[in-house]
C-alpha atoms as a PDB file:
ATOM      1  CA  UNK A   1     -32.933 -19.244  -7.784  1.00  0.00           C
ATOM      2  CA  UNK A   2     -35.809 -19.391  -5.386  1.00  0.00           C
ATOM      3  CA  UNK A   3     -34.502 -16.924  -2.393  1.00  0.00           C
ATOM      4  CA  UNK A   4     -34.069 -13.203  -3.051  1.00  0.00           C
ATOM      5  CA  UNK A   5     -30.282 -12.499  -1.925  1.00  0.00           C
ATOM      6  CA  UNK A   6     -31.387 -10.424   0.793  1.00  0.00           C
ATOM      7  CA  UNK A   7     -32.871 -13.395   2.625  1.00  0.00           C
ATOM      8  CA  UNK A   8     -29.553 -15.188   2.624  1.00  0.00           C
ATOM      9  CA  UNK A   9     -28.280 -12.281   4.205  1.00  0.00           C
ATOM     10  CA  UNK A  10     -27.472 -12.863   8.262  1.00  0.00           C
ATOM     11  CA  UNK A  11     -29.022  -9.474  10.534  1.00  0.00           C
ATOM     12  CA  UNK A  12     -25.256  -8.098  10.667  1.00  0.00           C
ATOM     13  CA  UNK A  13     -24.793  -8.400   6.360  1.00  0.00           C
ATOM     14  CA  UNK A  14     -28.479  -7.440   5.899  1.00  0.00           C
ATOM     15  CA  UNK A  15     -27.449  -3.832   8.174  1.00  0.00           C
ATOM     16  CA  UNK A  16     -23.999  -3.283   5.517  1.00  0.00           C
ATOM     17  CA  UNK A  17     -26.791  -4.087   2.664  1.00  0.00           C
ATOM     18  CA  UNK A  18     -28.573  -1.566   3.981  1.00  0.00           C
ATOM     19  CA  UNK A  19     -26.444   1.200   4.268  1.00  0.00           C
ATOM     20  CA  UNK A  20     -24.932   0.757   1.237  1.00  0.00           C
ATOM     21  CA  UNK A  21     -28.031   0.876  -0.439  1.00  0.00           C
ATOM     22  CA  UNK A  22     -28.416   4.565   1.638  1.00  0.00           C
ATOM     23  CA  UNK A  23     -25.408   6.000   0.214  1.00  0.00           C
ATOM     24  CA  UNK A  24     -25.843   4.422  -3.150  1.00  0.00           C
ATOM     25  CA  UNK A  25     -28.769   7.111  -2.915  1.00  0.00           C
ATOM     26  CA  UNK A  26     -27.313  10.030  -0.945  1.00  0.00           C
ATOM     27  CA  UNK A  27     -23.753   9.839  -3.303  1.00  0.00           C
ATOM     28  CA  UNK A  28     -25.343   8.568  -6.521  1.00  0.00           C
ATOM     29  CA  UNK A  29     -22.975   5.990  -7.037  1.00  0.00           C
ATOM     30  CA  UNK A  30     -23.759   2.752  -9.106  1.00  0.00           C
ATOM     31  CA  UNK A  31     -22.496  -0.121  -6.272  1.00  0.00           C
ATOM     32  CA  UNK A  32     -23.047  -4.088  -7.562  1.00  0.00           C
ATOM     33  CA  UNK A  33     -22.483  -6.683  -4.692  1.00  0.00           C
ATOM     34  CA  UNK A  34     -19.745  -9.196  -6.381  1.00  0.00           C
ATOM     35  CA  UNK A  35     -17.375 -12.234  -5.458  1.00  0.00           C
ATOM     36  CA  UNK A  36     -18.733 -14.692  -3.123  1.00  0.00           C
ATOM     37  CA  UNK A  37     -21.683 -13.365  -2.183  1.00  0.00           C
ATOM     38  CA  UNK A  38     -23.149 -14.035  -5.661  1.00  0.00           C
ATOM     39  CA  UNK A  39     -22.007 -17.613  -6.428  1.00  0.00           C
ATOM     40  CA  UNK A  40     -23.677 -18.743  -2.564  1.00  0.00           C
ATOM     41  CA  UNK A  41     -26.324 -16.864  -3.633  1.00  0.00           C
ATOM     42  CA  UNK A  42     -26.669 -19.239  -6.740  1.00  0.00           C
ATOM     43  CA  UNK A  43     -26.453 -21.579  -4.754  1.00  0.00           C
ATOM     44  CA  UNK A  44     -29.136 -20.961  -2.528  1.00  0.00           C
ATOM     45  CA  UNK A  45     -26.512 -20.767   0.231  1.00  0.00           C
ATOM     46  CA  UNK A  46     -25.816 -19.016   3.165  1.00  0.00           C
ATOM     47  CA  UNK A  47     -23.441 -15.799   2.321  1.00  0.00           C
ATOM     48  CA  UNK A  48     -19.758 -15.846   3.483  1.00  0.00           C
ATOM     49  CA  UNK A  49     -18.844 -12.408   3.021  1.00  0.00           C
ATOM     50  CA  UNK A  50     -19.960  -9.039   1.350  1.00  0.00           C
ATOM     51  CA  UNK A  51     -17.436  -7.610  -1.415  1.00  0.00           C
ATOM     52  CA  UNK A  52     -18.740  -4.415  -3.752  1.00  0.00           C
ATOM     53  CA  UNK A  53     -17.358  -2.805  -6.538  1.00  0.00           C
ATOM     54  CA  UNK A  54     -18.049   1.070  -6.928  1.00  0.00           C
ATOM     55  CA  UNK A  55     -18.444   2.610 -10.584  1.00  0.00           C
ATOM     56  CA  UNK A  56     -17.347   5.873  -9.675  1.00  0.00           C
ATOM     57  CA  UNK A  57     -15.794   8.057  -7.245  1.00  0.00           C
ATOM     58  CA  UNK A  58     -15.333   5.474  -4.363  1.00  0.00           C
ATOM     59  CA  UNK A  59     -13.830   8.115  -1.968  1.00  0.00           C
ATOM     60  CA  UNK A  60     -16.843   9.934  -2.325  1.00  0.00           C
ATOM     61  CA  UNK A  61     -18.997   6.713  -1.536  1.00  0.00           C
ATOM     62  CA  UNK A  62     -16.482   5.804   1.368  1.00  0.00           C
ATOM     63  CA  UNK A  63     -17.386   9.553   2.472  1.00  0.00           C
ATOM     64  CA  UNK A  64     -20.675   8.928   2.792  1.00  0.00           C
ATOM     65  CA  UNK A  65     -20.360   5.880   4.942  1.00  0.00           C
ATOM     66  CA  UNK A  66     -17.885   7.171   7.387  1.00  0.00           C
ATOM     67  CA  UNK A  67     -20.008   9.803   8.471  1.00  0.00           C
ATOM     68  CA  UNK A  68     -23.004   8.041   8.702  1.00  0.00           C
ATOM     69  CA  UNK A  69     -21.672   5.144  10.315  1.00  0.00           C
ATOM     70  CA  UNK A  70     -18.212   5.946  11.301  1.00  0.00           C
ATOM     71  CA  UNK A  71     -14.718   4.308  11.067  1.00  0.00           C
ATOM     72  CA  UNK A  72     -11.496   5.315   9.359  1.00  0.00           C
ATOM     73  CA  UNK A  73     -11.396   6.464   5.622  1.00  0.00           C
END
């Protein structure tokens, strides 16, 4: 694997990255990126889709989204 996962990332999926990466840090919660997004990075690929798992409270996480960025919970 020569690219970081980050640079397979488009703007849009680099911005989610991001801010679940902030609340990761505001909440405390342990968040892995998973699915898709790992096998294209294998493959050096462009990434389809972002899916994350949540060890934890996930409401709490979801919390901490929602009023940073907005949207339904």
């Amino acid at each position: 694997m020569d690219a970081s996962i980050e640079s397979l990332l488009s703007a849009d999926q680099r911005a989610v990255f991001d801010a679940v990466d902030a609340a990761c840090r505001v909440t405390g919660a342990e968040v892995y990126l998973v699915g898709g997004a790992i096998r294209d990075w294998l493959l050096n690929a462009s990434v389809g889709d972002l899916d994350f798992t949540v060890v934890g409270d996930a409401i709490v996480f979801a919390r901490a989204l929602q009023q940073e960025h907005g949207g339904a919970l």
